[in-house]
PDB file of N, CA and C in Angstrom:
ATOM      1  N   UNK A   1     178.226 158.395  96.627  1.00  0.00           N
ATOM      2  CA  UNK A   1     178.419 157.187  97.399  1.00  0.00           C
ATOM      3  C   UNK A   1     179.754 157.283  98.132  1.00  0.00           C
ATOM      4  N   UNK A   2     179.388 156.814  99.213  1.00  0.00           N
ATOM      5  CA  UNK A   2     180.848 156.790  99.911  1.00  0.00           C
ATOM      6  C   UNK A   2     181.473 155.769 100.710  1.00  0.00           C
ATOM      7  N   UNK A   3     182.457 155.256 101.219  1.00  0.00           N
ATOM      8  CA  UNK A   3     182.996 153.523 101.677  1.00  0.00           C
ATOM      9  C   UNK A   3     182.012 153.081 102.674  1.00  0.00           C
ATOM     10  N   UNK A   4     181.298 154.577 103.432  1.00  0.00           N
ATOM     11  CA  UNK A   4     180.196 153.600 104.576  1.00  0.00           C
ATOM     12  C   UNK A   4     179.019 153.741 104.097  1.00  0.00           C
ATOM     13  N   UNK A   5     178.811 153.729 102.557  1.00  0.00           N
ATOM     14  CA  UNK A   5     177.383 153.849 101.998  1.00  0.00           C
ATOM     15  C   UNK A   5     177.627 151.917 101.531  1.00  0.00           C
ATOM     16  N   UNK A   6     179.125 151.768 101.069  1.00  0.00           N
ATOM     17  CA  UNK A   6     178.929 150.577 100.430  1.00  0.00           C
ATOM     18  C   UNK A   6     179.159 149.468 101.607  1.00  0.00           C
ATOM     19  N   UNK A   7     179.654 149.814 102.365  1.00  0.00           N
ATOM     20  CA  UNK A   7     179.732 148.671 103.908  1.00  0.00           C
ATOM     21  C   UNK A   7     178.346 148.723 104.268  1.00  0.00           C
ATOM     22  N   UNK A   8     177.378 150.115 104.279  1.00  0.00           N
ATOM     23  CA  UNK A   8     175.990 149.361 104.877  1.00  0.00           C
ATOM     24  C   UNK A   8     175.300 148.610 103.584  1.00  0.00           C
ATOM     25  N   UNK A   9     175.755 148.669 102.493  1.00  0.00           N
ATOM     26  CA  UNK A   9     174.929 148.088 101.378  1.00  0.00           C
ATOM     27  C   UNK A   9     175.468 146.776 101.874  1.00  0.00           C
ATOM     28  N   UNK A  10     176.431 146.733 101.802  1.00  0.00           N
ATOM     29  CA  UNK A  10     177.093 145.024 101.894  1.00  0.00           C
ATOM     30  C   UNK A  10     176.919 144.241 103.196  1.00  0.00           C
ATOM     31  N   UNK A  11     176.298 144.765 104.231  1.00  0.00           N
ATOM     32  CA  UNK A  11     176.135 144.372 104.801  1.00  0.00           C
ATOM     33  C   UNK A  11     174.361 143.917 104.954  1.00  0.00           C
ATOM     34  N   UNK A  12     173.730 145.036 104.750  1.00  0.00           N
ATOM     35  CA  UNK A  12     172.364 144.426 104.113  1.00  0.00           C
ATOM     36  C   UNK A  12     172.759 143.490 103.037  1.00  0.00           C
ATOM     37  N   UNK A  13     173.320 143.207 102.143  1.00  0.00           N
ATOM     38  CA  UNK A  13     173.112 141.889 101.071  1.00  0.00           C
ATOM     39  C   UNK A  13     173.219 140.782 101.910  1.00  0.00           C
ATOM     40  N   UNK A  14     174.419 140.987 103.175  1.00  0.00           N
ATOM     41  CA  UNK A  14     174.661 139.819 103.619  1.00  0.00           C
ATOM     42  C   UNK A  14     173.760 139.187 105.014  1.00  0.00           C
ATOM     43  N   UNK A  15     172.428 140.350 105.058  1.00  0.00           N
ATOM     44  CA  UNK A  15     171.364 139.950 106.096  1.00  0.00           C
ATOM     45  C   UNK A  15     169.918 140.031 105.515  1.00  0.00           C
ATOM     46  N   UNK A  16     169.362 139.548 105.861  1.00  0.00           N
ATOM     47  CA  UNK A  16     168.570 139.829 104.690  1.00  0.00           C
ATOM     48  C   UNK A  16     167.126 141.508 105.762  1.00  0.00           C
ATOM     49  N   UNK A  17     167.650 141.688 106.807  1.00  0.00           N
ATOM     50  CA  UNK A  17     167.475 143.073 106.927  1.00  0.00           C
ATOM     51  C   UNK A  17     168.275 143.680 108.351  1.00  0.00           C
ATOM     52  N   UNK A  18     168.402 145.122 108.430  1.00  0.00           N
ATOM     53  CA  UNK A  18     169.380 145.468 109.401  1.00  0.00           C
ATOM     54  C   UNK A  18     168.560 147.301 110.084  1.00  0.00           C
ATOM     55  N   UNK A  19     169.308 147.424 111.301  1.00  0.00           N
ATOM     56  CA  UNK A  19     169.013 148.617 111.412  1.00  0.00           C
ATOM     57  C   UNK A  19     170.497 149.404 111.986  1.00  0.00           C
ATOM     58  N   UNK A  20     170.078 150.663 111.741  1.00  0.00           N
ATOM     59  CA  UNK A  20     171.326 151.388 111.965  1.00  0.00           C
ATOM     60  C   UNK A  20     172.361 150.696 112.844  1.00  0.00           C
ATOM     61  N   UNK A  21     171.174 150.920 114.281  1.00  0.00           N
ATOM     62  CA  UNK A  21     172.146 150.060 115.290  1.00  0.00           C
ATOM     63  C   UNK A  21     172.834 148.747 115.119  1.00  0.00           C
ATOM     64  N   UNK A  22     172.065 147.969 114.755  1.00  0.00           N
ATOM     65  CA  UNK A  22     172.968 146.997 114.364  1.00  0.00           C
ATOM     66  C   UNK A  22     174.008 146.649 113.247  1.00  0.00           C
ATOM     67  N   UNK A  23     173.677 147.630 112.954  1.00  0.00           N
ATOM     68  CA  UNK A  23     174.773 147.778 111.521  1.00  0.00           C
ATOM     69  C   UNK A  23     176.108 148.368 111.893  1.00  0.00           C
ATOM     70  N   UNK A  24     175.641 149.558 113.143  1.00  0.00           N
ATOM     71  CA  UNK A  24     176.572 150.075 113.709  1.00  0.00           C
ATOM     72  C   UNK A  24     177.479 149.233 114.561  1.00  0.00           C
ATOM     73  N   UNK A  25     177.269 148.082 115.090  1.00  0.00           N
ATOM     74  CA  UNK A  25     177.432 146.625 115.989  1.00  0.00           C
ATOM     75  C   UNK A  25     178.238 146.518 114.952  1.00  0.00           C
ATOM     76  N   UNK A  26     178.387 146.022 113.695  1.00  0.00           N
ATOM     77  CA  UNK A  26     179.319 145.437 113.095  1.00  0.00           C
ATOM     78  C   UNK A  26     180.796 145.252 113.007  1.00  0.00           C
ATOM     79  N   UNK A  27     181.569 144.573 112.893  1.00  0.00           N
ATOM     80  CA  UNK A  27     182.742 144.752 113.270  1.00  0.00           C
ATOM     81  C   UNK A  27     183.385 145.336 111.912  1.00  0.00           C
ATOM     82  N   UNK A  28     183.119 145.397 110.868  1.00  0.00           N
ATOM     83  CA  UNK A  28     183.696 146.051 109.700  1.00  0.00           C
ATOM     84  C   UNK A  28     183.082 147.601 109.240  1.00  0.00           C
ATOM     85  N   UNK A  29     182.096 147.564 110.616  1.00  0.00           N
ATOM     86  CA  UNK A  29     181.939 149.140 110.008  1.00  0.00           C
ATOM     87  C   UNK A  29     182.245 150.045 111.052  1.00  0.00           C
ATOM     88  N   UNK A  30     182.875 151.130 111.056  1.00  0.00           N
ATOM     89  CA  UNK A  30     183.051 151.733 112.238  1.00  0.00           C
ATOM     90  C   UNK A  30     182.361 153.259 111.851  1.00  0.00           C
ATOM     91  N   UNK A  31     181.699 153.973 112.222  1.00  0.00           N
ATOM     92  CA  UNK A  31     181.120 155.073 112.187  1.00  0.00           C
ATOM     93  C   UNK A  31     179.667 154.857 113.285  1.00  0.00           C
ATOM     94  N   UNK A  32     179.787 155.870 114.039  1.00  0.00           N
ATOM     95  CA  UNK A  32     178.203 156.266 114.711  1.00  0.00           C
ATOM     96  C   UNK A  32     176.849 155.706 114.371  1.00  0.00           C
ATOM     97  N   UNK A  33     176.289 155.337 115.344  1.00  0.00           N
ATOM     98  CA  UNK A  33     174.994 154.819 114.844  1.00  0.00           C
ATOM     99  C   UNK A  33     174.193 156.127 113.642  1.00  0.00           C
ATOM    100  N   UNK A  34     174.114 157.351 114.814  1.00  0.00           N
ATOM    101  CA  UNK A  34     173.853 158.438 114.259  1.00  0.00           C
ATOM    102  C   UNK A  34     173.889 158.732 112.675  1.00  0.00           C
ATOM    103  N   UNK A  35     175.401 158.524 112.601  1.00  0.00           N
ATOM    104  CA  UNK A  35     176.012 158.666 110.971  1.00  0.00           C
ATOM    105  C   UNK A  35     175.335 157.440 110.571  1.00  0.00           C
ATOM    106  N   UNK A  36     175.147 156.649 110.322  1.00  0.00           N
ATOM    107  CA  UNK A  36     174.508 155.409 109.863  1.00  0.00           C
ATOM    108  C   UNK A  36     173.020 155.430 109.369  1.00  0.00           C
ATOM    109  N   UNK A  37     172.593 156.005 110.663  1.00  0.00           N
ATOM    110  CA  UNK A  37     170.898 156.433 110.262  1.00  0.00           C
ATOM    111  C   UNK A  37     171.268 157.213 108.918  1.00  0.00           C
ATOM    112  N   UNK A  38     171.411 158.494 109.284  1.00  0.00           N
ATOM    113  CA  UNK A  38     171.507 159.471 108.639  1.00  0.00           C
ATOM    114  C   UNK A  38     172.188 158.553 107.205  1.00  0.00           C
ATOM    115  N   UNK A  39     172.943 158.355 106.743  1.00  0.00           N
ATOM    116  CA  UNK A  39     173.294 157.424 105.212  1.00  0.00           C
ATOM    117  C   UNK A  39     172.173 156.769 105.041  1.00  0.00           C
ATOM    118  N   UNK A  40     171.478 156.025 105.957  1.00  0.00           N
ATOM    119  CA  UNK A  40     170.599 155.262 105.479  1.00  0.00           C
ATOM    120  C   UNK A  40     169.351 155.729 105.057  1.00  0.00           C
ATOM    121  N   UNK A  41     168.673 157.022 105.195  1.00  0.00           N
ATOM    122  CA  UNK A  41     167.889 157.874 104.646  1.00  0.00           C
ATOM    123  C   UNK A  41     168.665 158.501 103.299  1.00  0.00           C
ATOM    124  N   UNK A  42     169.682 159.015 103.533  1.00  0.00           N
ATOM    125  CA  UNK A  42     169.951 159.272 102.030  1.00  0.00           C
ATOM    126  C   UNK A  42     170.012 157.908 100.693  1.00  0.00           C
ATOM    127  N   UNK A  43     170.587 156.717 101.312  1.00  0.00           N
ATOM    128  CA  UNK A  43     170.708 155.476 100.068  1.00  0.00           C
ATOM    129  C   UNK A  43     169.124 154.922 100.102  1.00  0.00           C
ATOM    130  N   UNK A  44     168.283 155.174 101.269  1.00  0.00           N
ATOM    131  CA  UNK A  44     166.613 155.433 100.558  1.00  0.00           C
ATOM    132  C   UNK A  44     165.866 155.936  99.822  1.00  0.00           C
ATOM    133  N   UNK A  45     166.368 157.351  99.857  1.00  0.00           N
ATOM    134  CA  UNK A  45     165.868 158.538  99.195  1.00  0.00           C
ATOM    135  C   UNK A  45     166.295 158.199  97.935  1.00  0.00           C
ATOM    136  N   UNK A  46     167.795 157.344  97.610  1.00  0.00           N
ATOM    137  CA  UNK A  46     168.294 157.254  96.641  1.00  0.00           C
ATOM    138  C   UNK A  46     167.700 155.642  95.544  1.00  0.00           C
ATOM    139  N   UNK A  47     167.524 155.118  96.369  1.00  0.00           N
ATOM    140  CA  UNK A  47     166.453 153.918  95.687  1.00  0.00           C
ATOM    141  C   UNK A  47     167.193 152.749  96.067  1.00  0.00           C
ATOM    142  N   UNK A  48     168.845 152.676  96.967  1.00  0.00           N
ATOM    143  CA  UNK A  48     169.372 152.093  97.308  1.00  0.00           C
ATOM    144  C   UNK A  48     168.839 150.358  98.008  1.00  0.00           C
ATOM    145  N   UNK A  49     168.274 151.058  99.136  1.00  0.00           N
ATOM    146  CA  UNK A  49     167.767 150.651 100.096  1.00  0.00           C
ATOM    147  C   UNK A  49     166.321 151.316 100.523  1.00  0.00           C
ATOM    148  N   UNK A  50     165.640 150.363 101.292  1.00  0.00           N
ATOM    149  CA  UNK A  50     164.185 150.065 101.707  1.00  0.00           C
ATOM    150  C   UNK A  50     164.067 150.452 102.906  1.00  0.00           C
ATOM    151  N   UNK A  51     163.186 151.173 103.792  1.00  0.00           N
ATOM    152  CA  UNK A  51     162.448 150.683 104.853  1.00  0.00           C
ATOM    153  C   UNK A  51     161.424 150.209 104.580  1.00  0.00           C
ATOM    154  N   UNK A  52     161.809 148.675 105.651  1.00  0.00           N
ATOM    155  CA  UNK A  52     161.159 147.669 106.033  1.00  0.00           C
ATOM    156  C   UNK A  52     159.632 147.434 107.405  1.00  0.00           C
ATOM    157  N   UNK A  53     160.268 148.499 108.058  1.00  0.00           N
ATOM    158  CA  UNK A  53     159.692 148.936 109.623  1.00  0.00           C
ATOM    159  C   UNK A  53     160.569 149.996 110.167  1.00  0.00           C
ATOM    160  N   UNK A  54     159.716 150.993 110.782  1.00  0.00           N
ATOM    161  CA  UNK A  54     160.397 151.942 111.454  1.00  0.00           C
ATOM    162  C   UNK A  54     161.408 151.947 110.960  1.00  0.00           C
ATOM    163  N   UNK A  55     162.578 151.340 111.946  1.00  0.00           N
ATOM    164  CA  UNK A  55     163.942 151.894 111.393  1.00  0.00           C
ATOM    165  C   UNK A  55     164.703 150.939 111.130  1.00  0.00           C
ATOM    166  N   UNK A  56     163.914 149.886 110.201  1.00  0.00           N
ATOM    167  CA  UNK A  56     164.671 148.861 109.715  1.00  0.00           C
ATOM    168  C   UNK A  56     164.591 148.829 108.029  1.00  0.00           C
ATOM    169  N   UNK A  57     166.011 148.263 107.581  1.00  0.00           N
ATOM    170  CA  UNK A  57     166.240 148.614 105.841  1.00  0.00           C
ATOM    171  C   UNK A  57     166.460 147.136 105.161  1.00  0.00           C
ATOM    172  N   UNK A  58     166.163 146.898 104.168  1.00  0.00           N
ATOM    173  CA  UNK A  58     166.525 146.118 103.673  1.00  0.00           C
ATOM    174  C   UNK A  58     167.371 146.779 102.022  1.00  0.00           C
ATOM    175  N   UNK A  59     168.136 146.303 101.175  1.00  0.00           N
ATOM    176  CA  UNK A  59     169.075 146.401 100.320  1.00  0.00           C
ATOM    177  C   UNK A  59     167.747 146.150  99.021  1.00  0.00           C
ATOM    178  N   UNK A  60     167.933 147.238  98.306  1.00  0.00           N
ATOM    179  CA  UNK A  60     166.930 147.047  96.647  1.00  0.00           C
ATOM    180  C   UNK A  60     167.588 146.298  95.802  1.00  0.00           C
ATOM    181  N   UNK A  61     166.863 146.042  94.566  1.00  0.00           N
ATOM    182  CA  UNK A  61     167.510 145.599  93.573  1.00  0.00           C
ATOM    183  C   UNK A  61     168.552 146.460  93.228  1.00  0.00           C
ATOM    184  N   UNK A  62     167.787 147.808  93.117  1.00  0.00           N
ATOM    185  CA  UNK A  62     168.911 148.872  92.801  1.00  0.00           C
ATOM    186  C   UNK A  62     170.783 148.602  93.598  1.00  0.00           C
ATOM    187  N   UNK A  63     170.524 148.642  94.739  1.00  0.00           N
ATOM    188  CA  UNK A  63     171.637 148.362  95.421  1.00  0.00           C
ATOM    189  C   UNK A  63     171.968 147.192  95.479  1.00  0.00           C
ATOM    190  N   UNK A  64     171.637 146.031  94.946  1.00  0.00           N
ATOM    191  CA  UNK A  64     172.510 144.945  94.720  1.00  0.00           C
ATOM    192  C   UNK A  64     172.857 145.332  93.488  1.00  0.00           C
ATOM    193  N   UNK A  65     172.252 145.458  92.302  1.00  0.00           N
ATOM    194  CA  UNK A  65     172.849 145.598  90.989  1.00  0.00           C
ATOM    195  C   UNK A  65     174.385 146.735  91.143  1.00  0.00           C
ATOM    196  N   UNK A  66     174.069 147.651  92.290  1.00  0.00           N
ATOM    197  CA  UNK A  66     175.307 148.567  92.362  1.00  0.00           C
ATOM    198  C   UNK A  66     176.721 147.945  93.001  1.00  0.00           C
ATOM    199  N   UNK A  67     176.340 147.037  93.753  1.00  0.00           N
ATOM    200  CA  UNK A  67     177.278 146.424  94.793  1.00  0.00           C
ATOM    201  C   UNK A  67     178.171 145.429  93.590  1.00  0.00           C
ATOM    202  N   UNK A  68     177.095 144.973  92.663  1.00  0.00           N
ATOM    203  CA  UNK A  68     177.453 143.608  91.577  1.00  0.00           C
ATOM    204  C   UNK A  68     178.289 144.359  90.691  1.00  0.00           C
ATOM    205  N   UNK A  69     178.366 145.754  90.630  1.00  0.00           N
ATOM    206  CA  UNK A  69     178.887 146.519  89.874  1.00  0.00           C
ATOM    207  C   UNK A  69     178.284 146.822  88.574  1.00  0.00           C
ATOM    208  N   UNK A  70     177.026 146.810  87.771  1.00  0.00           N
ATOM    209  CA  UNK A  70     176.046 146.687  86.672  1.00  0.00           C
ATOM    210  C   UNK A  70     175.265 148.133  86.811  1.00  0.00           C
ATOM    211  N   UNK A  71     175.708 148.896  87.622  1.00  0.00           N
ATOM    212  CA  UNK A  71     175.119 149.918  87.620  1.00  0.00           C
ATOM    213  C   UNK A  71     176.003 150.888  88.379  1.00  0.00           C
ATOM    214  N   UNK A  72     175.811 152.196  87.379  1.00  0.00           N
ATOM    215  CA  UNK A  72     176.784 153.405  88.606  1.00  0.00           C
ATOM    216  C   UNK A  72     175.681 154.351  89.171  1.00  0.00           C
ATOM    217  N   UNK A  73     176.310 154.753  90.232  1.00  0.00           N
ATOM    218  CA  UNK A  73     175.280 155.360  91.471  1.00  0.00           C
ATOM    219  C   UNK A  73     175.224 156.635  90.851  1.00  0.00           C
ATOM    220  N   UNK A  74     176.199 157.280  89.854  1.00  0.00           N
ATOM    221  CA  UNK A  74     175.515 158.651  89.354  1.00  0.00           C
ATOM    222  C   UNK A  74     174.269 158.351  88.525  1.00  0.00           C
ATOM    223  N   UNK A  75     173.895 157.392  88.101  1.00  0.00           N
ATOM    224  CA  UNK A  75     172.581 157.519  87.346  1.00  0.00           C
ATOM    225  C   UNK A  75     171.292 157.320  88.065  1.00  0.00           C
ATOM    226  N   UNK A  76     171.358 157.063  89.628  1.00  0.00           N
ATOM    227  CA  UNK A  76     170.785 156.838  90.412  1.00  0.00           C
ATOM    228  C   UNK A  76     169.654 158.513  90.917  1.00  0.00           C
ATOM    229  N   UNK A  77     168.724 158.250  91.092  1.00  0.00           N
ATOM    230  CA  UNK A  77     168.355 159.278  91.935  1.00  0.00           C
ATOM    231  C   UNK A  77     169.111 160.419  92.848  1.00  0.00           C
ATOM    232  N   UNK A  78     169.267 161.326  92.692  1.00  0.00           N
ATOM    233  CA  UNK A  78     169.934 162.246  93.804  1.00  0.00           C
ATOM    234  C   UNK A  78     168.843 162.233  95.246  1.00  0.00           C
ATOM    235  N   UNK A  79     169.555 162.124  96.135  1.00  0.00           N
ATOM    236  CA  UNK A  79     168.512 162.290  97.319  1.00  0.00           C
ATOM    237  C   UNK A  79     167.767 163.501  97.523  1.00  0.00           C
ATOM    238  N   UNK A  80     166.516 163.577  98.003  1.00  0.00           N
ATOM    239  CA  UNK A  80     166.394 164.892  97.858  1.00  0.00           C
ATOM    240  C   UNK A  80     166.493 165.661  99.529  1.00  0.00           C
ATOM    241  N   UNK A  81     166.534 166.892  99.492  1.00  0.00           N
ATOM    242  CA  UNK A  81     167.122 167.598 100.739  1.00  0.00           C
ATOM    243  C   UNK A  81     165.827 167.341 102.050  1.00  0.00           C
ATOM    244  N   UNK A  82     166.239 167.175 103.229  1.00  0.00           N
ATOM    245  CA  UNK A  82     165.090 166.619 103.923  1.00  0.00           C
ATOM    246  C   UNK A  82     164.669 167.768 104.978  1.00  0.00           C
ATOM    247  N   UNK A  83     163.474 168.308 104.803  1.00  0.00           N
ATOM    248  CA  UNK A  83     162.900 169.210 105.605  1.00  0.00           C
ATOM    249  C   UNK A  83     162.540 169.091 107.197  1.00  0.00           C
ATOM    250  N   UNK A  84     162.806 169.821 108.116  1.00  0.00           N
ATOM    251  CA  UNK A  84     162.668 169.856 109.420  1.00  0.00           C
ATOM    252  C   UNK A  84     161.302 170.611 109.477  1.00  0.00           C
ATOM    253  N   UNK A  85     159.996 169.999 110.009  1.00  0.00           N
ATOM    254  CA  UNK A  85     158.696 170.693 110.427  1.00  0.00           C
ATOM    255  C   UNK A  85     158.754 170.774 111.381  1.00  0.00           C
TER     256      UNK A  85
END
């Protein structure tokens, strides 16, 4: 986990759904839409977070219980490596 894994978590808690781009819009997060996507497939893969539609996420239980602090992200799923076809 890393500070812009927990700014997009916290920012999904505080919408009740988001997409890269607009997450990237935010004024407390600063990193690339690009970089954003890309986290947001890994805290999926990880059980973090949801897609909702295409390329929209919503925040799991998993990732609120992590944000609430009741859970640590090493016991979490490792993402797994994502193949190019």
């Amino acid at each position: 986990m890393t500070l812009l894994d927990d700014r997009i978590l916290e920012h999904l808690a505080d919408e009740s759904w988001s997409s890269p781009s607009l997450i990237a819009s935010s004024v407390y997060i600063e990193a690339p839409e690009g970089t954003i996507r890309d986290r947001c497939k890994l805290l999926a893969d990880a059980g973090m977070i949801a897609p909702i539609h295409r390329n929209a996420y919503e925040i799991t239980t998993w990732g609120q219980l992590y944000l609430d602090g009741e859970i640590d992200a090493a016991h979490q799923p490792y993402p797994r490596k994502r193949t190019i076809l």
